[in-house]
Protein backbone atom coordinates (compact mmCIF):
# COMPACT_ATOMS: atom_id res chain seq x y z
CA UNK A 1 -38.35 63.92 25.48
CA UNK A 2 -38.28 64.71 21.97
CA UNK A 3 -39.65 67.30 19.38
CA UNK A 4 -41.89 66.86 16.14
CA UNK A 5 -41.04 68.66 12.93
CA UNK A 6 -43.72 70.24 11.52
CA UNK A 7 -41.99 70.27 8.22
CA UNK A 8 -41.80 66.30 7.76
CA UNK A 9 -44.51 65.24 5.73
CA UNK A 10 -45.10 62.37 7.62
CA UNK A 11 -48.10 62.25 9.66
CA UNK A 12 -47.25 62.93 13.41
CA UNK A 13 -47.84 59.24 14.66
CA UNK A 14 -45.37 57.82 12.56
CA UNK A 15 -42.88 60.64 13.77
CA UNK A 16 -43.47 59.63 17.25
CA UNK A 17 -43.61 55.60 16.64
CA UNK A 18 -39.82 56.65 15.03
CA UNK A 19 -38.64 58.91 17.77
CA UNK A 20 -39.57 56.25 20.28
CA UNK A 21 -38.15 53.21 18.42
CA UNK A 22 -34.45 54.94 18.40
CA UNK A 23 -34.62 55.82 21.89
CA UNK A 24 -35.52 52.05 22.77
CA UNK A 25 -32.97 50.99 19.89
CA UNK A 26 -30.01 53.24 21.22
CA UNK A 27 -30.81 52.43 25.08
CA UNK A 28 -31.94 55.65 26.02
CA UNK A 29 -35.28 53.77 27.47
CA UNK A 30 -34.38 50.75 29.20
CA UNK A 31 -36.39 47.54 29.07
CA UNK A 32 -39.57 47.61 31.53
CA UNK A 33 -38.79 51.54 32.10
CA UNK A 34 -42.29 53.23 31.82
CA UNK A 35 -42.96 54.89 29.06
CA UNK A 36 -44.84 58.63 29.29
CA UNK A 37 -48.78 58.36 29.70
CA UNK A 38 -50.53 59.15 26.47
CA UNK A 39 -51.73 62.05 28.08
CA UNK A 40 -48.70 63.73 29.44
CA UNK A 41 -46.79 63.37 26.37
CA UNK A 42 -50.17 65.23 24.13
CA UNK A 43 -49.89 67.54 26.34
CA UNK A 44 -45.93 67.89 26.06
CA UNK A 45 -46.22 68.31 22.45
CA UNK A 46 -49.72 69.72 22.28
CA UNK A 47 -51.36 67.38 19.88
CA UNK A 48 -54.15 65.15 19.56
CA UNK A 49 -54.14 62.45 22.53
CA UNK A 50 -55.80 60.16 19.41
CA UNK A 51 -52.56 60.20 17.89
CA UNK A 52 -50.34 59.58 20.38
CA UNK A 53 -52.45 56.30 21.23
CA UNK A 54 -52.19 55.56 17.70
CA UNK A 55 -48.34 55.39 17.53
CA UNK A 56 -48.49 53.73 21.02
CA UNK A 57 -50.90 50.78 19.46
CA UNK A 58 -48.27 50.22 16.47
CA UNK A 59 -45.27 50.03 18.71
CA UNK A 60 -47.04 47.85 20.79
CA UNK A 61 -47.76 45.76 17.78
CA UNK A 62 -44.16 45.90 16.53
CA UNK A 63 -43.14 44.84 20.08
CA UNK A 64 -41.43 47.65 20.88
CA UNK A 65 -43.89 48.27 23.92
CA UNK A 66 -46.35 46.64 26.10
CA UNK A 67 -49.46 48.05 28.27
CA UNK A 68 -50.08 46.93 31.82
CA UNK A 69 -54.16 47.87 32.74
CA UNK A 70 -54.59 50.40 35.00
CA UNK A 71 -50.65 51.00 35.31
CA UNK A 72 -49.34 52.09 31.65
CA UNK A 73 -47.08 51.24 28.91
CA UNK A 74 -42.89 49.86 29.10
CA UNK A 75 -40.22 49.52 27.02
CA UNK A 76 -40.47 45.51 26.21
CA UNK A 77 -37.34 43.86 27.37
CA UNK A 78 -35.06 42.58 24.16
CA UNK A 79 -35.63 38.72 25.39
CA UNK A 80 -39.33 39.30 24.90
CA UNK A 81 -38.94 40.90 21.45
CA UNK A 82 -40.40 38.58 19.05
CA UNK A 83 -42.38 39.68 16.05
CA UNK A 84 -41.97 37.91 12.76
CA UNK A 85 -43.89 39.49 10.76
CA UNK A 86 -42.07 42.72 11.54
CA UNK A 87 -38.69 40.90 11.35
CA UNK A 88 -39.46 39.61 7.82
CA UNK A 89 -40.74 43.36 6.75
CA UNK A 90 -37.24 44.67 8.11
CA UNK A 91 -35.38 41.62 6.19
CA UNK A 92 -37.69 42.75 2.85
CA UNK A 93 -36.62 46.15 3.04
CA UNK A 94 -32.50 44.79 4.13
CA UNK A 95 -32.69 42.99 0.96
CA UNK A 96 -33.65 46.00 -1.06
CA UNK A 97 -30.51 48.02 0.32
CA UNK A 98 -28.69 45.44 0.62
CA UNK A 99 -29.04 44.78 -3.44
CA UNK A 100 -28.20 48.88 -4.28
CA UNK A 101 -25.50 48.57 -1.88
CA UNK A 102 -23.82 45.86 -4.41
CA UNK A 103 -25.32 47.88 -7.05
CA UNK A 104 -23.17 50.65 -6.11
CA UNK A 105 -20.20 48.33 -6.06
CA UNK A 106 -20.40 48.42 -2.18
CA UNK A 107 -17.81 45.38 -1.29
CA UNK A 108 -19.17 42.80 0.78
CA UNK A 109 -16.52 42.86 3.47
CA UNK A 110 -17.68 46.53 4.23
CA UNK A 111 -21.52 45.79 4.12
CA UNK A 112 -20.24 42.73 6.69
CA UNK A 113 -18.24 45.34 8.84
CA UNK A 114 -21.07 47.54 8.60
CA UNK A 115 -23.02 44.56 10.57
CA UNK A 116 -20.66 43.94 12.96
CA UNK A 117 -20.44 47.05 14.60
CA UNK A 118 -23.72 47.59 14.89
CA UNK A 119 -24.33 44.90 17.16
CA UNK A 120 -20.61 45.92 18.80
CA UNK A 121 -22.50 49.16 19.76
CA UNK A 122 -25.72 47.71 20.56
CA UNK A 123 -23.77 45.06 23.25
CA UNK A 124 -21.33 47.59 24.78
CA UNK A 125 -24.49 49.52 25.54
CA UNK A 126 -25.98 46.75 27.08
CA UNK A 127 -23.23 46.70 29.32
CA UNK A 128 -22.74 50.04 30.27
């Protein structure tokens, strides 16, 4: 599924939260496609299963993922997706690049671009 680098100073369940948030993000993991047991993927990458369920429990709090008893954890579908606290985090940290992007003399026609084709991509995937 994906690898960990050792070298990244991040701690290991904030690599994984990442790695799974830009396969959900780029479509690679479709909405209510089960995600790998917290098991199977420790053993994959031969870590701690305490830290996988870590990441797990803050993408399921970010609303990235949701847990079905006895059955496992999906890919939440995008309708579903509604975290506000999260959104107004990501808007926080938007504003902060957003601001150096001007800073930088970044014109505001590109920044606009910028935003367009990002959801472009993101709806041609969701028709492919």
């Amino acid at each position: 599924m994906f690898q960990l680098d050792i070298g990244d100073r991040r701690p290991l369940y904030e690599q994984i939260k990442e790695k799974m948030k830009i396969l959900i993000i780029n479509g690679v993991m479709k909405a209510n496609e089960q995600i790998p047991s917290v098991r199977e993927l420790a053993q994959s990458l031969t870590i701690n299963p305490n830290t996988i369920q870590k990441a797990y429990k803050d993408l399921e709090v970010e609303g990235f993922i949701y847990s079905v008893r006895a059955k496992g954890s999906f890919v939440t579908p995008l309708q579903q997706v509604n975290n506000q606290v999260r959104r107004d985090e990501l808007f926080k940290d938007f504003d902060r690049v957003t601001a150096e992007l001007r800073y930088i003399n970044t014109p505001k026609e590109e920044l606009i671009s910028h935003i367009q084709r990002i959801y472009e991509e993101r709806e041609a995937r969701e028709y492919d």
